[in-house]
N, C-alpha and C. Protein backbone atom coordinates (compact mmCIF):
# COMPACT_ATOMS: atom_id res chain seq x y z
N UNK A 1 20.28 -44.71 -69.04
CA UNK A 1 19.81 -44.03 -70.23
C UNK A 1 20.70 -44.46 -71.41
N UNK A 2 19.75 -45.14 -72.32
CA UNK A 2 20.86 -45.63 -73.67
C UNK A 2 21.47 -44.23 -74.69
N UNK A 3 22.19 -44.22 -75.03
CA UNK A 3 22.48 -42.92 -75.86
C UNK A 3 22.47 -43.90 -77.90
N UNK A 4 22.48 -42.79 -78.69
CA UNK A 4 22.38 -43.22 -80.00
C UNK A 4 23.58 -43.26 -80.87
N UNK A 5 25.13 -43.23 -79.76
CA UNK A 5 26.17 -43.33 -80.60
C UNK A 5 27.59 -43.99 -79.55
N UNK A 6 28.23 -44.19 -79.92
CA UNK A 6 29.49 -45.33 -79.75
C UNK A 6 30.23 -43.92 -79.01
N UNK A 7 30.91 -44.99 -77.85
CA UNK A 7 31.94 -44.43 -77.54
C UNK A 7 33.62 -43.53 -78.98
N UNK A 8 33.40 -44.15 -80.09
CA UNK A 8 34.64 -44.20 -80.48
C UNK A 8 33.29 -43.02 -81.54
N UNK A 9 32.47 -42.59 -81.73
CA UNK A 9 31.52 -41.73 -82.36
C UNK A 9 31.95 -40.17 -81.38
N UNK A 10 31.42 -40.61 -80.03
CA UNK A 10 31.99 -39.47 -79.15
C UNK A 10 33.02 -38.33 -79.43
N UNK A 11 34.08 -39.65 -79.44
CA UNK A 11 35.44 -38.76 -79.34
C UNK A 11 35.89 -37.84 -80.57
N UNK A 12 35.33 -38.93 -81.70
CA UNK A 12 35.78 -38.52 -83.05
C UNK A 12 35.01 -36.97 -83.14
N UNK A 13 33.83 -36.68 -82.76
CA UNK A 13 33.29 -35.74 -82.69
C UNK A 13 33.82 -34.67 -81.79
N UNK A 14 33.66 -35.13 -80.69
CA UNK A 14 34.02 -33.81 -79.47
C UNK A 14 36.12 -33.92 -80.48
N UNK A 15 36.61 -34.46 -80.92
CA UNK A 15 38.26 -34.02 -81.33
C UNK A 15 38.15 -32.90 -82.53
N UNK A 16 36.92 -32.56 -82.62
CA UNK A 16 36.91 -31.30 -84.02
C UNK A 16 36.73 -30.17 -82.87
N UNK A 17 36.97 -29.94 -81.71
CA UNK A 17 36.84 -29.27 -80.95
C UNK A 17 38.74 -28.89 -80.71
N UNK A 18 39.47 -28.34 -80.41
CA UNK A 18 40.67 -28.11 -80.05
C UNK A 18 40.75 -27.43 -78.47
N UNK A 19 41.45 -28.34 -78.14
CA UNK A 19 41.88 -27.85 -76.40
C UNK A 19 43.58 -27.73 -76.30
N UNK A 20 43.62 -26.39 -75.48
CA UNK A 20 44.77 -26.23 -74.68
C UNK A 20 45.61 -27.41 -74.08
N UNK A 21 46.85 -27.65 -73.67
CA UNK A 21 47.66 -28.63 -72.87
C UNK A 21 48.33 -27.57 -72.33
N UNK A 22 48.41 -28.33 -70.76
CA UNK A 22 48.35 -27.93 -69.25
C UNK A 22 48.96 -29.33 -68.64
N UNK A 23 50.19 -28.69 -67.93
CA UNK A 23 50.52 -29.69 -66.94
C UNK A 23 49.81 -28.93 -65.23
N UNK A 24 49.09 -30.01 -65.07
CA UNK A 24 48.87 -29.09 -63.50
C UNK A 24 50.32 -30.52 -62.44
N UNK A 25 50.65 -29.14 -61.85
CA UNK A 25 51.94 -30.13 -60.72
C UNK A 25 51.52 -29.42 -59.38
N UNK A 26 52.54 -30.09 -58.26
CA UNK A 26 52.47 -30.22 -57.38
C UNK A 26 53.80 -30.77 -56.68
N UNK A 27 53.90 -30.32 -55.08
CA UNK A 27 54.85 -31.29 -54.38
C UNK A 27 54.45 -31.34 -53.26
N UNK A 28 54.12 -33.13 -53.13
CA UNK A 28 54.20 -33.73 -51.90
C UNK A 28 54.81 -33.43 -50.16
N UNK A 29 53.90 -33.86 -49.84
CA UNK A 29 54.94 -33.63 -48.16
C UNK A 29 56.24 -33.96 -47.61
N UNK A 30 56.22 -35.38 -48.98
CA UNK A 30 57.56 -35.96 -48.75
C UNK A 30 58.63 -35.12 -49.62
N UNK A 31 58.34 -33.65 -50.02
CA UNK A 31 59.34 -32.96 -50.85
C UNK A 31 59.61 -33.71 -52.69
N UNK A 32 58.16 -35.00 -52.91
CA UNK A 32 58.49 -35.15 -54.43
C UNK A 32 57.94 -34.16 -55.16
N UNK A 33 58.21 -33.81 -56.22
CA UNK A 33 57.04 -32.99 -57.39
C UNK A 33 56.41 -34.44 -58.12
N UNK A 34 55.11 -34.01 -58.48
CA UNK A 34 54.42 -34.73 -59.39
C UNK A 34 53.66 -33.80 -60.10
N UNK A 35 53.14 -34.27 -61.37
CA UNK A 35 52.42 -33.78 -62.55
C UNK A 35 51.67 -34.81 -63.36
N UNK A 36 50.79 -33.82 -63.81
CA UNK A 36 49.86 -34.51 -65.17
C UNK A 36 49.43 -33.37 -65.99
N UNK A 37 49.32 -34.29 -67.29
CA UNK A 37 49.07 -33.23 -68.28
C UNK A 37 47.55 -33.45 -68.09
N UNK A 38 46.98 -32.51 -68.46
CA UNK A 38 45.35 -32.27 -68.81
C UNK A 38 45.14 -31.21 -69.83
N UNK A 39 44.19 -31.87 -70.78
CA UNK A 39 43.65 -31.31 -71.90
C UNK A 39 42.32 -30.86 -71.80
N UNK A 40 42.16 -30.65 -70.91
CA UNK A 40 40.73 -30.05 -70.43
C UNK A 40 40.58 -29.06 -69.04
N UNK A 41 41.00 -28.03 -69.54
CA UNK A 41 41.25 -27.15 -68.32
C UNK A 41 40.31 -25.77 -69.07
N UNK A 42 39.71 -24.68 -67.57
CA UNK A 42 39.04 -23.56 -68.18
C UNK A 42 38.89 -22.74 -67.06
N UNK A 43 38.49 -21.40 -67.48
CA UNK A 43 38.53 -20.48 -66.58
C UNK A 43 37.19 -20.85 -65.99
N UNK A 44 36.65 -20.40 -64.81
CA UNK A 44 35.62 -20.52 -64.38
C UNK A 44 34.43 -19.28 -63.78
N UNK A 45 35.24 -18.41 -63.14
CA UNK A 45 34.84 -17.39 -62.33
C UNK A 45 35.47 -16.42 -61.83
N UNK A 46 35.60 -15.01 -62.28
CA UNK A 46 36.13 -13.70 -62.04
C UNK A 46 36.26 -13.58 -60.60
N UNK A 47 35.30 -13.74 -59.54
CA UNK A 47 35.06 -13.40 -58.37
C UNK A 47 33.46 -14.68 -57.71
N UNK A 48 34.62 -15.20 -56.85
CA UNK A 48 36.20 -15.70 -56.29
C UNK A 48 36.99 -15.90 -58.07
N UNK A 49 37.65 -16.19 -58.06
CA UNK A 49 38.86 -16.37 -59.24
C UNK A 49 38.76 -17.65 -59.11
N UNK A 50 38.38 -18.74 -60.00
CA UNK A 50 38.05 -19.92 -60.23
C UNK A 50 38.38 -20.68 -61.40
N UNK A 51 39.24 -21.58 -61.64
CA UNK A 51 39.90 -22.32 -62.70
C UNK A 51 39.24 -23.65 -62.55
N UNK A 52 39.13 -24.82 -64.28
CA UNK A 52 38.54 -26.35 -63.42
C UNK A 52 39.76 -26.60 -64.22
N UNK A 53 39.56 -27.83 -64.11
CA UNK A 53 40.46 -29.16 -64.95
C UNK A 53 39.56 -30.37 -64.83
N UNK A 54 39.42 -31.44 -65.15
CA UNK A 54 38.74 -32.93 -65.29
C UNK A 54 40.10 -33.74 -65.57
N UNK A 55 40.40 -34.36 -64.44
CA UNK A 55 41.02 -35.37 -64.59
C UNK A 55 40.44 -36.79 -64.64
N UNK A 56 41.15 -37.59 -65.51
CA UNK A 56 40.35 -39.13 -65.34
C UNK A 56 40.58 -40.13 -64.55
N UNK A 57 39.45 -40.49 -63.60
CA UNK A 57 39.21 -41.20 -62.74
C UNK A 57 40.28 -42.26 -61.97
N UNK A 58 41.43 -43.21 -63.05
CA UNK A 58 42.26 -43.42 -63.07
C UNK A 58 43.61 -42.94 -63.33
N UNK A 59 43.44 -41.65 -62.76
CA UNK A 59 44.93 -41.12 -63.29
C UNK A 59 45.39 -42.22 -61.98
N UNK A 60 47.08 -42.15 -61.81
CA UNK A 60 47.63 -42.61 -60.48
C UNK A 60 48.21 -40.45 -60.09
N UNK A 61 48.86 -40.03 -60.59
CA UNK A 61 48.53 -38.79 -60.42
C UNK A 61 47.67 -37.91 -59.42
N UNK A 62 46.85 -37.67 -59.85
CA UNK A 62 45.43 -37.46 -59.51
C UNK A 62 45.49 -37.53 -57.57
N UNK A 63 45.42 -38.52 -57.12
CA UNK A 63 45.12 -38.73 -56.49
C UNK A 63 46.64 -38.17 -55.28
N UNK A 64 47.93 -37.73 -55.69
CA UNK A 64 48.86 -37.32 -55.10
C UNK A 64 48.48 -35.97 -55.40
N UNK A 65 48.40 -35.04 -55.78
CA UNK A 65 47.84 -33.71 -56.00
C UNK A 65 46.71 -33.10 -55.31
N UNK A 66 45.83 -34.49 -55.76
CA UNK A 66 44.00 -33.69 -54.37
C UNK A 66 44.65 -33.90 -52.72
N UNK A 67 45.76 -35.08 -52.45
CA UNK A 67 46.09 -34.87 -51.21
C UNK A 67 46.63 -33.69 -50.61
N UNK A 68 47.35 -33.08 -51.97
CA UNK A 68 48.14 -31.78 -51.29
C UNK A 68 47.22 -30.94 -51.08
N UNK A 69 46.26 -30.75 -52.26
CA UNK A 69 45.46 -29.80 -51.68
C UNK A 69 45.71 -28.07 -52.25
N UNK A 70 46.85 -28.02 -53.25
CA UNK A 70 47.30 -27.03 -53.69
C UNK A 70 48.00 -27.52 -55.47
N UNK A 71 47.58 -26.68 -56.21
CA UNK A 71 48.99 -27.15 -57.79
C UNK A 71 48.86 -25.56 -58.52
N UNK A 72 49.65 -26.12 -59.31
CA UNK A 72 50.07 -25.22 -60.37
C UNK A 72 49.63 -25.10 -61.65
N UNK A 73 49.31 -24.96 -62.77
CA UNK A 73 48.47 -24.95 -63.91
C UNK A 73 49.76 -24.08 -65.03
N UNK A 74 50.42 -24.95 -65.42
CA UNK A 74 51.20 -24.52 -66.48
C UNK A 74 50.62 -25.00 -68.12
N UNK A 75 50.39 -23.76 -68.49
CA UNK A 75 49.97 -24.16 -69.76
C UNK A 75 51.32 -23.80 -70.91
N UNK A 76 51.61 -24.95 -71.15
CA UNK A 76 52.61 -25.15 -72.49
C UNK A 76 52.54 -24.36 -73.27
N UNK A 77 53.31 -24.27 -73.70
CA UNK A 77 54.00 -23.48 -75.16
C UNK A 77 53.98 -24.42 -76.36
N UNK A 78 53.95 -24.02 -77.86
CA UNK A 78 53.71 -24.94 -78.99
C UNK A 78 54.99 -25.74 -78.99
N UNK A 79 56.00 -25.33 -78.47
CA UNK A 79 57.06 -25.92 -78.83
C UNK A 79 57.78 -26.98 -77.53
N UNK A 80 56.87 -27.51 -76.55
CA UNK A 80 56.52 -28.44 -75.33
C UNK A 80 56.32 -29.64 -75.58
N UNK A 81 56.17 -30.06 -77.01
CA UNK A 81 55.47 -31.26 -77.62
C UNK A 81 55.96 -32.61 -76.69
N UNK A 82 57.30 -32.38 -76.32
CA UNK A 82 57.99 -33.34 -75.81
C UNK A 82 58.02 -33.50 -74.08
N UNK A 83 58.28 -32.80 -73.61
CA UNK A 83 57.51 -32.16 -72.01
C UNK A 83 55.91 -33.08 -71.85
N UNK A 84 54.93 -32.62 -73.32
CA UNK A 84 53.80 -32.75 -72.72
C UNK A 84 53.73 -34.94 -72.86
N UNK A 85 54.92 -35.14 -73.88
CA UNK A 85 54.83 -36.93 -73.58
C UNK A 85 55.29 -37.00 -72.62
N UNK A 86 56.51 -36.77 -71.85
CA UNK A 86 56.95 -37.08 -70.60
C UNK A 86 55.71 -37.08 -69.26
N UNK A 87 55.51 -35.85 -69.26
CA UNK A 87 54.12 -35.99 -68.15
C UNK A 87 52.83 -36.88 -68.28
N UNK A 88 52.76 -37.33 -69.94
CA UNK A 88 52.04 -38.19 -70.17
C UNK A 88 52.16 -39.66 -70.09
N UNK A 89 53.24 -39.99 -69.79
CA UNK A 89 54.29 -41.33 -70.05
C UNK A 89 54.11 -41.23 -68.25
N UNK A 90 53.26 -42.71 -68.32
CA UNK A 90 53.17 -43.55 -66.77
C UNK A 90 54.40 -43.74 -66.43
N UNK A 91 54.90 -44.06 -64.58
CA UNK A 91 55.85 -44.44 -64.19
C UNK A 91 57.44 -44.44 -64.58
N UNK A 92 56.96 -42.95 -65.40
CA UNK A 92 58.79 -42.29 -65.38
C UNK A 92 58.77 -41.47 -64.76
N UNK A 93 60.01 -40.71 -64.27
CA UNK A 93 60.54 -39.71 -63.61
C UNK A 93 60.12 -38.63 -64.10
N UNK A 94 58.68 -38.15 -64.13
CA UNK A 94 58.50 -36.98 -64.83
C UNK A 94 59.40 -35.73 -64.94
N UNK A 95 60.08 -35.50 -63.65
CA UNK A 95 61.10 -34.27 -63.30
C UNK A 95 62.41 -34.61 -63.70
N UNK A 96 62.69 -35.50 -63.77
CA UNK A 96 63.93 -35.77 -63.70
C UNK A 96 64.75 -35.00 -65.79
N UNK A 97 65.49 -33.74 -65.39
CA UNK A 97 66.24 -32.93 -66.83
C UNK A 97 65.36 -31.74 -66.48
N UNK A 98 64.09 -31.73 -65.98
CA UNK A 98 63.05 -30.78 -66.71
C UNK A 98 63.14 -29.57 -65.67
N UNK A 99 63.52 -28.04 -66.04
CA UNK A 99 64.06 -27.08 -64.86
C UNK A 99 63.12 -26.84 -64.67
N UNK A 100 62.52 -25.90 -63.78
CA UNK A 100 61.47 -25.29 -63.27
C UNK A 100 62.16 -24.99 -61.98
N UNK A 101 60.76 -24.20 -61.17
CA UNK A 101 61.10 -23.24 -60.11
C UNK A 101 59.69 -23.23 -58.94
N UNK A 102 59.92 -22.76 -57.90
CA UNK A 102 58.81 -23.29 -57.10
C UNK A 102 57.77 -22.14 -57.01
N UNK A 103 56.59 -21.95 -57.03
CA UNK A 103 55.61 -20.73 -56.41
C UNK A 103 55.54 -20.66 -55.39
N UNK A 104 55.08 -19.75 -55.07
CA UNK A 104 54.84 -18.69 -53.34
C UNK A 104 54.13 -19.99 -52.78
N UNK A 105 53.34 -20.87 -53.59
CA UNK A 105 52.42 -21.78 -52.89
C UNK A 105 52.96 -23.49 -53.04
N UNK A 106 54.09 -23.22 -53.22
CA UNK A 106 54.98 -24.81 -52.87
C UNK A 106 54.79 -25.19 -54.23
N UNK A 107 54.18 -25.23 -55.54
CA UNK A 107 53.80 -26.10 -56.58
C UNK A 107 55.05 -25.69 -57.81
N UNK A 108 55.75 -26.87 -58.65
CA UNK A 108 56.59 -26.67 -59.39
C UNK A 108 56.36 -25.48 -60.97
N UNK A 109 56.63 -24.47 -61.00
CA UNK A 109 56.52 -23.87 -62.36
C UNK A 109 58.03 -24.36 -63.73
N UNK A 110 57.03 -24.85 -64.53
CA UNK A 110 58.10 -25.57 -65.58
C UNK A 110 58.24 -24.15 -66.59
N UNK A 111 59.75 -24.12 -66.63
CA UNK A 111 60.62 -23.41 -67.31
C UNK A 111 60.02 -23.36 -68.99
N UNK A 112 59.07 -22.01 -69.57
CA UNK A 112 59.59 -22.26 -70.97
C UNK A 112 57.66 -22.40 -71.14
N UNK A 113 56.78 -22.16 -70.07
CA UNK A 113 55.55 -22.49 -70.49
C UNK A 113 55.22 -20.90 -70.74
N UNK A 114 53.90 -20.84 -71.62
CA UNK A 114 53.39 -19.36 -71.75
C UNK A 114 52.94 -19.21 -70.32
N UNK A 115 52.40 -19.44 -69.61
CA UNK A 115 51.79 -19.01 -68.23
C UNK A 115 51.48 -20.21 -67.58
N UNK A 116 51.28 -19.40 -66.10
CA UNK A 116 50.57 -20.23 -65.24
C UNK A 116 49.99 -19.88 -64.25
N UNK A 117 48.85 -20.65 -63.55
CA UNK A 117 48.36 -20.48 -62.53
C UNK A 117 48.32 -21.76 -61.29
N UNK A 118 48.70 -20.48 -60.26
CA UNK A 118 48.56 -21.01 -58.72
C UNK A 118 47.76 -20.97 -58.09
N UNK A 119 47.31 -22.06 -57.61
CA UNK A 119 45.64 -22.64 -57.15
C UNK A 119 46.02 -23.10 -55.95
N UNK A 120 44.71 -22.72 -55.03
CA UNK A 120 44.63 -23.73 -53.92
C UNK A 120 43.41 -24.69 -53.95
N UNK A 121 43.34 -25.72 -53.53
CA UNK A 121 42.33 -26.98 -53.98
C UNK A 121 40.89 -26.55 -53.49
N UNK A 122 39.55 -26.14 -54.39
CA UNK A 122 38.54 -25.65 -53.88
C UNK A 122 37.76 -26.61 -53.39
N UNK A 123 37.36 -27.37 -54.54
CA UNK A 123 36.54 -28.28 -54.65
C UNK A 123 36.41 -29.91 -56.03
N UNK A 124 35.94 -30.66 -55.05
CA UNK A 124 36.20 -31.78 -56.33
C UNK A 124 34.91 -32.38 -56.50
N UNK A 125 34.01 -32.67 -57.82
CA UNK A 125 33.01 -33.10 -58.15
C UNK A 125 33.05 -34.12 -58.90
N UNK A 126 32.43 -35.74 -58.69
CA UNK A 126 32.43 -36.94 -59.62
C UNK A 126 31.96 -36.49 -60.67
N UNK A 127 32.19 -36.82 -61.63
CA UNK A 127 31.49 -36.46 -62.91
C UNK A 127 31.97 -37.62 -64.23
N UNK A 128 30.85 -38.70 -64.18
CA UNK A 128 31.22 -40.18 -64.75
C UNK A 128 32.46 -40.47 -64.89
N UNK A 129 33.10 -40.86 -65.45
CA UNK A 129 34.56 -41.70 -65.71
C UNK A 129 35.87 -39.92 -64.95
N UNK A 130 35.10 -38.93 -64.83
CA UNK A 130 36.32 -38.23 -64.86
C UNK A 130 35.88 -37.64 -63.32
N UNK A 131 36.48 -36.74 -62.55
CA UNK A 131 36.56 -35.94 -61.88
C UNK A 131 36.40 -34.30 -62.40
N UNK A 132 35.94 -33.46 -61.55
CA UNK A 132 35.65 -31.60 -61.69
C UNK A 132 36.44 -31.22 -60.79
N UNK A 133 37.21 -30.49 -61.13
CA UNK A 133 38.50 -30.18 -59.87
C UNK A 133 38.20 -28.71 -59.75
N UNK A 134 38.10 -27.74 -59.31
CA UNK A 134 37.90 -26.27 -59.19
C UNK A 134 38.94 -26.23 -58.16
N UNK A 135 39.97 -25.28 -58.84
CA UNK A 135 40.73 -24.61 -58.25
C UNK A 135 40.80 -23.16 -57.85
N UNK A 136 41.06 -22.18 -56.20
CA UNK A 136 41.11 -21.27 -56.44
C UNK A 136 42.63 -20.52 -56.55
N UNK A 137 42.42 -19.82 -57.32
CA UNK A 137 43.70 -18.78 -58.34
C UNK A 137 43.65 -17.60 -57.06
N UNK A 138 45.13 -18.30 -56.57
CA UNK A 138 46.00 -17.59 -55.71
C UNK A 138 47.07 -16.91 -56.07
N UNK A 139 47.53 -17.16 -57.73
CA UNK A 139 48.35 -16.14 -58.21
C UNK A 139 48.80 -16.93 -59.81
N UNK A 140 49.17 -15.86 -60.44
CA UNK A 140 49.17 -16.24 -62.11
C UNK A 140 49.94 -15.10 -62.89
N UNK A 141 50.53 -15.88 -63.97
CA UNK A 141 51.36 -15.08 -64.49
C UNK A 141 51.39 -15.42 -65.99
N UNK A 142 51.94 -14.57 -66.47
CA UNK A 142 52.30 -14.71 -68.13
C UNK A 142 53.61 -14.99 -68.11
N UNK A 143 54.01 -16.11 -68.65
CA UNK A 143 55.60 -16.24 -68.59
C UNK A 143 56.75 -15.68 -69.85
N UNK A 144 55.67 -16.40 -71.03
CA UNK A 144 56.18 -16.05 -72.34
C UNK A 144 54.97 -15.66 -73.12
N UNK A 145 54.70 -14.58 -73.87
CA UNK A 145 53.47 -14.23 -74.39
C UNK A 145 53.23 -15.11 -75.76
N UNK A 146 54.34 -16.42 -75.88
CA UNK A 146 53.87 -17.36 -77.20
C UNK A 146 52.64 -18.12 -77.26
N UNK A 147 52.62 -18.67 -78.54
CA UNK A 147 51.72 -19.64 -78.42
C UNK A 147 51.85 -20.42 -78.07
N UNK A 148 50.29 -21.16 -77.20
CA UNK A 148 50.26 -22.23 -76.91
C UNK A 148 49.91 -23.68 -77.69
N UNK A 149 50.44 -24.96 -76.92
CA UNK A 149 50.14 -25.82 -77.55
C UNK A 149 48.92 -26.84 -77.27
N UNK A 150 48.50 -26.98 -78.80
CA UNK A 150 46.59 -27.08 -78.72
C UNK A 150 47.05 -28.83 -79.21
N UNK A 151 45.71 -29.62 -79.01
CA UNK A 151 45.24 -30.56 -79.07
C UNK A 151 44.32 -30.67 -80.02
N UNK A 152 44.14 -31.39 -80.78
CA UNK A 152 43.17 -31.09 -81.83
C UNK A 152 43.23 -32.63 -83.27
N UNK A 153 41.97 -33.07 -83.26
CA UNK A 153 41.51 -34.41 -83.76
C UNK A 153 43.11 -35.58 -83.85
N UNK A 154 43.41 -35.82 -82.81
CA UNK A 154 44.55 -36.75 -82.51
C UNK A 154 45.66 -36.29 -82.60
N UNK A 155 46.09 -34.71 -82.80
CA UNK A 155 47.33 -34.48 -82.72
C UNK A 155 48.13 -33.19 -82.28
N UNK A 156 48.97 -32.87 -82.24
CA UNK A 156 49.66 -31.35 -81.53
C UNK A 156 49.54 -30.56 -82.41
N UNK A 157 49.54 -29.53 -82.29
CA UNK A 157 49.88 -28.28 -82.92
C UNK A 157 49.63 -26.52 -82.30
N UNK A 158 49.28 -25.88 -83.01
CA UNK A 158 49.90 -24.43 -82.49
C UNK A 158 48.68 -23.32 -82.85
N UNK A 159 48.53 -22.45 -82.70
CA UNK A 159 47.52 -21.22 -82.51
C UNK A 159 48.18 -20.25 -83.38
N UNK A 160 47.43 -19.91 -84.82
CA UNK A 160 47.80 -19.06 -85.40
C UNK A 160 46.81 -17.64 -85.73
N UNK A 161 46.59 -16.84 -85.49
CA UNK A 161 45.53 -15.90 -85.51
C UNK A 161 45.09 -15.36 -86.69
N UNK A 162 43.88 -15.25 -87.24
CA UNK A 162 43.68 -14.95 -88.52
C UNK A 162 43.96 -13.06 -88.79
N UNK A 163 44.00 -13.19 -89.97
CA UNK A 163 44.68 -11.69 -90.10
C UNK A 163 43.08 -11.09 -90.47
């Protein structure tokens, strides 16, 4: 099916939209942690308790996380800006300075995010270039009641509430 606009039409459009940043992590069998940031995460369902994310097809990521089978969903704080390049930045030591602490369900919680949630792996759906990840929410918390940090037409910033 041909469509009537450009990939680089797409984006510019869907970026007047603003999304949350979320590291979802995890640790391996072999005792590593790994992470990725995702800018596309949402609640899903009250009952069962249901969270997604869309990761892209090529994360290298990605594919150490659906093995475990379990992660974590830390959503950043405005002031993470730097956290959220590290997890974004291929083939560095994502963990390596960055404190955090483990959940009831093995997955790393990073120090300093407004909240998070602990998922066990529900289900995964192709969905063109990206993946549908549904996670179920095995436990969640408010860490810091700040704002979070949003995404929005190519760049970071913060959630201010109108008066």
């Amino acid at each position: 099916m041909s469509t009537s606009f450009d990939n680089a039409t797409f984006r510019r459009v869907l970026g007047h939209y603003p999304t949350g940043v979320c590291v979802v992590t995890t640790v391996g069998a072999e005792g590593t942690p790994t992470g990725m940031v995702v800018g596309s995460f949402t609640s899903v369902s009250l009952d069962p308790p249901l969270v997604a994310f869309f990761p892209d097809r090529k994360s290298s990521s990605w594919p150490r996380i659906e093995k475990v089978g379990r992660f974590c969903v830390n959503v950043l704080a405005a002031d993470q800006q730097d956290l959220c390049r590290r997890f974004a930045t291929p083939g560095v030591d994502k963990f390596a300075g960055v404190t955090h602490r483990t959940s009831a369900n093995g997955s790393p919680i990073l120090d300093g995010v407004v909240a998070w949630i602990d998922c066990n792996l529900d289900v995964v759906h192709e969905a063109g270039d990206h993946f549908i990840v549904l996670g179920r929410v095995v436990a969640l918390e408010v860490e810091g009641p700040g704002a979070p940090l949003l995404f929005f037409q190519g760049g970071y910033g913060a959630f201010s509430q109108l008066e």
